[in-house]
Protein backbone atom coordinates (compact mmCIF):
# COMPACT_ATOMS: atom_id res chain seq x y z
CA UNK A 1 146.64 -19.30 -77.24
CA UNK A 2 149.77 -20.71 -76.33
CA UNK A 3 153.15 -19.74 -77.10
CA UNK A 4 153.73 -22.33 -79.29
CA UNK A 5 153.66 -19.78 -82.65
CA UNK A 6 154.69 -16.80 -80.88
CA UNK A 7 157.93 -18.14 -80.04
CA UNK A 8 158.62 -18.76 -83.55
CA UNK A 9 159.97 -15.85 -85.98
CA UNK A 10 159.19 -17.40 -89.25
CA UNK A 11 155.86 -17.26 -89.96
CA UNK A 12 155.29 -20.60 -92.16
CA UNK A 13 156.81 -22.35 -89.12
CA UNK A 14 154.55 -20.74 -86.72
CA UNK A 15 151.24 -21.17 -89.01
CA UNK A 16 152.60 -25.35 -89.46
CA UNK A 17 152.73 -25.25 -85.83
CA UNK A 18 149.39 -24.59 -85.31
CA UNK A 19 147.30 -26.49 -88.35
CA UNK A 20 149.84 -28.96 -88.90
CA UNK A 21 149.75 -32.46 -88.64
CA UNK A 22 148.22 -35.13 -90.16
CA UNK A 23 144.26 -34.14 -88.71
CA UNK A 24 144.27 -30.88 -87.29
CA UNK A 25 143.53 -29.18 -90.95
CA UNK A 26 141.39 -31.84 -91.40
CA UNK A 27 138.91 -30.94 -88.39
CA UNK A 28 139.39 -27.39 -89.22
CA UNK A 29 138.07 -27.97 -92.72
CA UNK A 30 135.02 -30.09 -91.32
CA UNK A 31 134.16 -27.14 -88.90
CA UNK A 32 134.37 -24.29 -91.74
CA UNK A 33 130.99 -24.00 -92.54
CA UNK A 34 129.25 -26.50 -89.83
CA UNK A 35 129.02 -26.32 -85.63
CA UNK A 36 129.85 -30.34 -85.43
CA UNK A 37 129.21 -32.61 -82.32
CA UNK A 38 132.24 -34.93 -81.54
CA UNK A 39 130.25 -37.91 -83.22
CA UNK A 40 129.70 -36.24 -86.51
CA UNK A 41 133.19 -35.08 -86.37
CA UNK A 42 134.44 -38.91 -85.77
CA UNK A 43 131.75 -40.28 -88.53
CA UNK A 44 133.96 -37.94 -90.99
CA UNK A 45 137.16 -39.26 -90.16
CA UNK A 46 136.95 -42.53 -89.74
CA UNK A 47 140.65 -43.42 -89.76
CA UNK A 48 141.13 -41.44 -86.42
CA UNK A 49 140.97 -42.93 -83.23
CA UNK A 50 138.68 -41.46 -80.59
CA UNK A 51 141.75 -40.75 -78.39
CA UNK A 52 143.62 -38.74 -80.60
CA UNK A 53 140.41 -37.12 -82.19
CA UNK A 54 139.99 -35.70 -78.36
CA UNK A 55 143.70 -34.95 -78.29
CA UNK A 56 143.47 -33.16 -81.44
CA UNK A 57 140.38 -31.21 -80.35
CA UNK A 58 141.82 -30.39 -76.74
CA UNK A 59 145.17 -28.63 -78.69
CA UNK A 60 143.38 -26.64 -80.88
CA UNK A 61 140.94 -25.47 -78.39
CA UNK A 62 144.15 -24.50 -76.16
CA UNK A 63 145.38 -22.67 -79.51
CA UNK A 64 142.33 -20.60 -79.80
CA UNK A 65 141.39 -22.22 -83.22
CA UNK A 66 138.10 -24.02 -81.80
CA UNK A 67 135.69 -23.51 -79.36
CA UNK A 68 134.25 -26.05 -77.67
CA UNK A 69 130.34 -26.06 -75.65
CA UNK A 70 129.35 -28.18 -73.06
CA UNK A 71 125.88 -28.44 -72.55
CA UNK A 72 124.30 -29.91 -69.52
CA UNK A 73 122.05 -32.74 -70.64
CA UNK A 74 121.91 -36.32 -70.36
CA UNK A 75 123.86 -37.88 -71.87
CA UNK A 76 125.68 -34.48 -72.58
CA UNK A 77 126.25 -32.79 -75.58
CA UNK A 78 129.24 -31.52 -76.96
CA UNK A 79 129.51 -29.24 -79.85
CA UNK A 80 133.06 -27.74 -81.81
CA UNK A 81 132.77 -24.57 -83.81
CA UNK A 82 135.75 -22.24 -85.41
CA UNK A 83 136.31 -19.50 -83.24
CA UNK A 84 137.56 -16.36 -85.39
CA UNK A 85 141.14 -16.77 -85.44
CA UNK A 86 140.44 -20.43 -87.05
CA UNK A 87 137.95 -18.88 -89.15
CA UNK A 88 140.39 -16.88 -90.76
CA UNK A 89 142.33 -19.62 -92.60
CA UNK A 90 138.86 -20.47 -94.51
CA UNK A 91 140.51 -19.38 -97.69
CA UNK A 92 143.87 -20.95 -97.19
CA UNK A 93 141.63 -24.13 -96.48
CA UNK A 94 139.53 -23.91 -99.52
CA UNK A 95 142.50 -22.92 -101.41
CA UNK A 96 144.18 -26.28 -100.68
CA UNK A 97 140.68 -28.52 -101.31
CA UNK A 98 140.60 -26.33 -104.91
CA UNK A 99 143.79 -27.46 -105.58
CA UNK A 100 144.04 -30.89 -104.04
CA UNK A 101 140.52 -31.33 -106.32
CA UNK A 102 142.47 -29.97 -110.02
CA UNK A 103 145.65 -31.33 -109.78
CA UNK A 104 145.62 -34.71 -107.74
CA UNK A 105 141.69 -35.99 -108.09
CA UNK A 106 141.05 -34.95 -111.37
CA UNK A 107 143.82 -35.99 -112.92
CA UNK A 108 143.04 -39.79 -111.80
């Protein structure tokens, strides 16, 4: 991981750091529950270009959140999964769908 939340004494700062953003809790969400391949992860966020889908993958990766697989096929295959430290905001993840569900979607 890099230092970018261990050089930071608050910890809210250092979590934001890591997930925050406008797509990295996004992707995190999406890979929860699922090992994705970098189309399926693209076909669920449409409003993200390529490029900064693969910039947004490569950071996380670097922050230990995701792991990524290369497999050696043609053409090759490329699969994302949570590794355990990005497993461990599940509940803070489902926490904020919960509530983003009751108080903003609900309510329309």
């Amino acid at each position: 991981m890099d230092n970018k939340a261990e050089n930071n004494p608050c910890p809210f700062t250092a979590t934001i750091t890591l997930i925050g953003g406008r797509w990295k809790t996004i992707i995190i969400y999406l890979l929860l529950d699922h090992t994705r391949r970098f189309g399926e992860i693209a076909a669920r966020m449409p409003s993200i270009s390529r490029k900064v889908l693969t910039e947004q993958l490569k950071e996380l990766e670097s922050d230990g959140l995701i792991s990524r697989k290369q497999y050696k096929e043609i053409p090759p295959r490329v699969e994302y999964s949570l590794t355990e430290l990005g497993r461990s905001l599940k509940p803070i993840l489902t926490d904020m769908a919960v509530w983003g569900q009751e108080k903003l979607l609900d309510t329309v």
